[in-house]
C-alpha atoms as a PDB file:
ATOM      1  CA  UNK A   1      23.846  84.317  33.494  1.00  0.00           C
ATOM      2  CA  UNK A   2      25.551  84.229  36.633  1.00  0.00           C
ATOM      3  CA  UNK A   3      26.985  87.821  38.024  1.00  0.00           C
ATOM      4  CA  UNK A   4      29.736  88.552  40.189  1.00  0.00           C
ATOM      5  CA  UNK A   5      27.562  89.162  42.874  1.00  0.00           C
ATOM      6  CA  UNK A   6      25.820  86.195  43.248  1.00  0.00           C
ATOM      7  CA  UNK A   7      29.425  84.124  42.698  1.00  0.00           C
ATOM      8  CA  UNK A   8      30.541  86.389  45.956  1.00  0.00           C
ATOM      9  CA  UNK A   9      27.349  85.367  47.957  1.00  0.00           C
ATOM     10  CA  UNK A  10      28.375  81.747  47.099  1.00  0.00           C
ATOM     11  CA  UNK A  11      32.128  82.056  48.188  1.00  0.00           C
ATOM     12  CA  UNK A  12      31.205  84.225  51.108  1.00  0.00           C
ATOM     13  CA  UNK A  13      28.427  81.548  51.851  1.00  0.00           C
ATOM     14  CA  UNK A  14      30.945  78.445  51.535  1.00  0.00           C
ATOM     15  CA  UNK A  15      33.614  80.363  53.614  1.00  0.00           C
ATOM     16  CA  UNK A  16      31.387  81.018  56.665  1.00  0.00           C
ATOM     17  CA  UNK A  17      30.594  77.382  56.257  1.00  0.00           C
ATOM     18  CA  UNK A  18      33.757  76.338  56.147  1.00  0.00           C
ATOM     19  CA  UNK A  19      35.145  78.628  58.755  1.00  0.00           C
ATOM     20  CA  UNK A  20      31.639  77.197  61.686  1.00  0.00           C
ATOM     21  CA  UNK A  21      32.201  73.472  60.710  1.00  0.00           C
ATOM     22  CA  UNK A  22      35.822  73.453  61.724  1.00  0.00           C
ATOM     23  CA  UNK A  23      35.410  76.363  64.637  1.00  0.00           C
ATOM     24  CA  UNK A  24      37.944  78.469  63.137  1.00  0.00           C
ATOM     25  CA  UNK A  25      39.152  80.577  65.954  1.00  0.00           C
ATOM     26  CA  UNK A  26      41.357  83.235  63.886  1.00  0.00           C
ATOM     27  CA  UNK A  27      39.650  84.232  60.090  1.00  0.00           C
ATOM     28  CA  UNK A  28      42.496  85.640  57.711  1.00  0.00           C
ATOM     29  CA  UNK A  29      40.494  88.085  54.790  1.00  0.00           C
ATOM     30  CA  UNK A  30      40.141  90.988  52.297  1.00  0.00           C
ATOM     31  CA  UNK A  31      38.415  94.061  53.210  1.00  0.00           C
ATOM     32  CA  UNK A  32      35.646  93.036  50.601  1.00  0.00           C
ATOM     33  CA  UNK A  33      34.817  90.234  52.732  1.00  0.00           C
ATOM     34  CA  UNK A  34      34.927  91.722  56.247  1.00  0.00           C
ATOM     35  CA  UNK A  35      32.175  92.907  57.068  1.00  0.00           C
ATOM     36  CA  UNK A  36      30.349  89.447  56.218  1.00  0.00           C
ATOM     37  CA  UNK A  37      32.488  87.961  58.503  1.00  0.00           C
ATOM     38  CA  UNK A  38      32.235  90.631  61.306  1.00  0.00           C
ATOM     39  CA  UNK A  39      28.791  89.843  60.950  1.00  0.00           C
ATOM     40  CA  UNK A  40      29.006  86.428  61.543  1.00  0.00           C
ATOM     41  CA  UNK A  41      30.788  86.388  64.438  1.00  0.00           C
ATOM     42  CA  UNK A  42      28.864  89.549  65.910  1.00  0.00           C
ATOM     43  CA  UNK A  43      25.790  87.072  65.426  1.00  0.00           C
ATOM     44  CA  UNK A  44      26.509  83.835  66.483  1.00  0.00           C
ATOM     45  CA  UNK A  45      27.029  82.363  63.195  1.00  0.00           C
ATOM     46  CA  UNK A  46      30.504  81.462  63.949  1.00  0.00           C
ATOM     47  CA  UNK A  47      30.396  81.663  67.745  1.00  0.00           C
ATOM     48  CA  UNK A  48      34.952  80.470  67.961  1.00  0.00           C
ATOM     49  CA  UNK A  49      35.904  82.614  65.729  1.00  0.00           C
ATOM     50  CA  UNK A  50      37.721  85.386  68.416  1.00  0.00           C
ATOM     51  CA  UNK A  51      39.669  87.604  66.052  1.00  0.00           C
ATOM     52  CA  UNK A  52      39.466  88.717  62.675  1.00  0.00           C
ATOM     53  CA  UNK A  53      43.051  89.483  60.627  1.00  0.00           C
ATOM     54  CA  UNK A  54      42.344  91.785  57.846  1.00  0.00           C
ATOM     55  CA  UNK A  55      45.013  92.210  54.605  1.00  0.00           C
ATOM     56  CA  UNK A  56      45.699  94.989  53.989  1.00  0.00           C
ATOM     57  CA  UNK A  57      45.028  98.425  55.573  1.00  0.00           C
ATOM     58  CA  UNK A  58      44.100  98.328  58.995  1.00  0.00           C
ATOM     59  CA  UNK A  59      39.870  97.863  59.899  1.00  0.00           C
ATOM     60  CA  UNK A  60      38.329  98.914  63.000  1.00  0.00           C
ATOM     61  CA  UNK A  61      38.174  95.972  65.548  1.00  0.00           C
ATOM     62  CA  UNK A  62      40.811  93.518  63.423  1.00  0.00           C
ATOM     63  CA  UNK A  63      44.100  92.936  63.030  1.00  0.00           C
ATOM     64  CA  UNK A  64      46.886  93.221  60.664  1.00  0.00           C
ATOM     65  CA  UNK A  65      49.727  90.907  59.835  1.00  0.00           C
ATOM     66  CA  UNK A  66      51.989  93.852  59.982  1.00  0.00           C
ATOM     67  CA  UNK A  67      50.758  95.287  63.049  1.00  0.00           C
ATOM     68  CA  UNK A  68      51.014  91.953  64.515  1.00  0.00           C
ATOM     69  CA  UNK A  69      54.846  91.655  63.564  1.00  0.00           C
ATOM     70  CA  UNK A  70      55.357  95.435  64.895  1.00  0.00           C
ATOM     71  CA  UNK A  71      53.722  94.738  68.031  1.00  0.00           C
ATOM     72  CA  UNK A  72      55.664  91.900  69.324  1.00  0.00           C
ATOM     73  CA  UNK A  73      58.152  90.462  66.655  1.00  0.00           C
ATOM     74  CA  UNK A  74      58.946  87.373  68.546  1.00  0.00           C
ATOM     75  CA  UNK A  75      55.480  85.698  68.320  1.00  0.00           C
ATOM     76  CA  UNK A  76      56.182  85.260  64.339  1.00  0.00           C
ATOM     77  CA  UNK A  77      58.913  83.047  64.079  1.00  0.00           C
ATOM     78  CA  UNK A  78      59.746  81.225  60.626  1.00  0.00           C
ATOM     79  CA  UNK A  79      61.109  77.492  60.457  1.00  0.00           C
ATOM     80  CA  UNK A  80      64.688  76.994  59.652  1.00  0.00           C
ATOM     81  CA  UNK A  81      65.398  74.729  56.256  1.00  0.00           C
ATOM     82  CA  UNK A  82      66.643  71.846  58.821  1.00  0.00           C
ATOM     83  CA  UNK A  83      63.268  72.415  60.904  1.00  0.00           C
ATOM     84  CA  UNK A  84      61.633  71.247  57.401  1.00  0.00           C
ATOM     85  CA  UNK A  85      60.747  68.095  56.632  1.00  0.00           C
ATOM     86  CA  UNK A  86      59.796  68.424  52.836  1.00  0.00           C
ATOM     87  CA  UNK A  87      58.996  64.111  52.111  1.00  0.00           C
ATOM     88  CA  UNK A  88      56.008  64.539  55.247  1.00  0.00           C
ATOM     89  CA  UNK A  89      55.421  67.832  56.718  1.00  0.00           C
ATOM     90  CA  UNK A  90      52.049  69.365  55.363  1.00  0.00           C
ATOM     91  CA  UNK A  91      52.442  73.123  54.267  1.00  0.00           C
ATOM     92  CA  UNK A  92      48.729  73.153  52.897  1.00  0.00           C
ATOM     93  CA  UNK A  93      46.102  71.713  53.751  1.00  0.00           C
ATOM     94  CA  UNK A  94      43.107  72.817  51.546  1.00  0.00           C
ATOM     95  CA  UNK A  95      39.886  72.344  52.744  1.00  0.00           C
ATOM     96  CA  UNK A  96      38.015  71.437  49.682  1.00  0.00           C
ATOM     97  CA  UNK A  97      39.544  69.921  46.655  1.00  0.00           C
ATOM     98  CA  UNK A  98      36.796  71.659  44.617  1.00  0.00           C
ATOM     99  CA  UNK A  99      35.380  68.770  43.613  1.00  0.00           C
ATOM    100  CA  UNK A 100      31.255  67.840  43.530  1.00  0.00           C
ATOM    101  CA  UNK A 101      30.201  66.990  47.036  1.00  0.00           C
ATOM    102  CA  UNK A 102      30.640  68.200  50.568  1.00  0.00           C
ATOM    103  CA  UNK A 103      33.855  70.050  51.328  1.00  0.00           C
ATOM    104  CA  UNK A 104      36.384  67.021  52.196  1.00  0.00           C
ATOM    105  CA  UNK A 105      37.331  68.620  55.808  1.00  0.00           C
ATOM    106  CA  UNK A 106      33.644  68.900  56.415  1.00  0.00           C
ATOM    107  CA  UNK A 107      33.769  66.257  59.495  1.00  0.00           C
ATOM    108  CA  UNK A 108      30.433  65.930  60.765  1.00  0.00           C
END
């Protein structure tokens, strides 16, 4: 039987993956995750990845999305409806469709 530990060393596995193939400069996370990914980046693992934002309450040595907005409110700046394209902009693009395989944004 599979516990939730060993499903979170999978994910957190796959997301460092993930986050060195396409040399993610900003990672977005949980608190339950940050320190993986602190690690990662404090090792080489993931040697773009330049800042960490945190959800949540604010970690030592990351950011928050609030504190971002606080700190200077003009760098977040949402689309108008007529800025929107809905037929061909992309709002998501997931990096895996889950299926069997490598991830599909893998591009090595």
């Amino acid at each position: 039987m599979i516990k939730n530990t060993e499903i979170i060393y999978l994910l957190l596995d796959e997301i460092l993956r993930q986050l060195k193939a396409c040399r993610a400069k900003v990672a977005v996370t949980t608190p339950q995750f940050l320190s993986s990914i602190q690690a990662a980046q404090n090792s080489g693992q993931c040697p773009d990845l330049k800042s960490i934002v945190v959800i949540g309450k604010a970690q030592v040595g990351c950011h928050t999305f609030s504190e971002m907005v606080k700190v200077d409110p003009s760098h977040v700046r949402f689309p108008s409806k007529s800025e929107i394209n809905t037929l061909e902009d992309i709002s998501l693009l997931p990096y895996s469709s889950g299926t069997t395989g490598l991830p599909k944004g893998n591009f090595k």
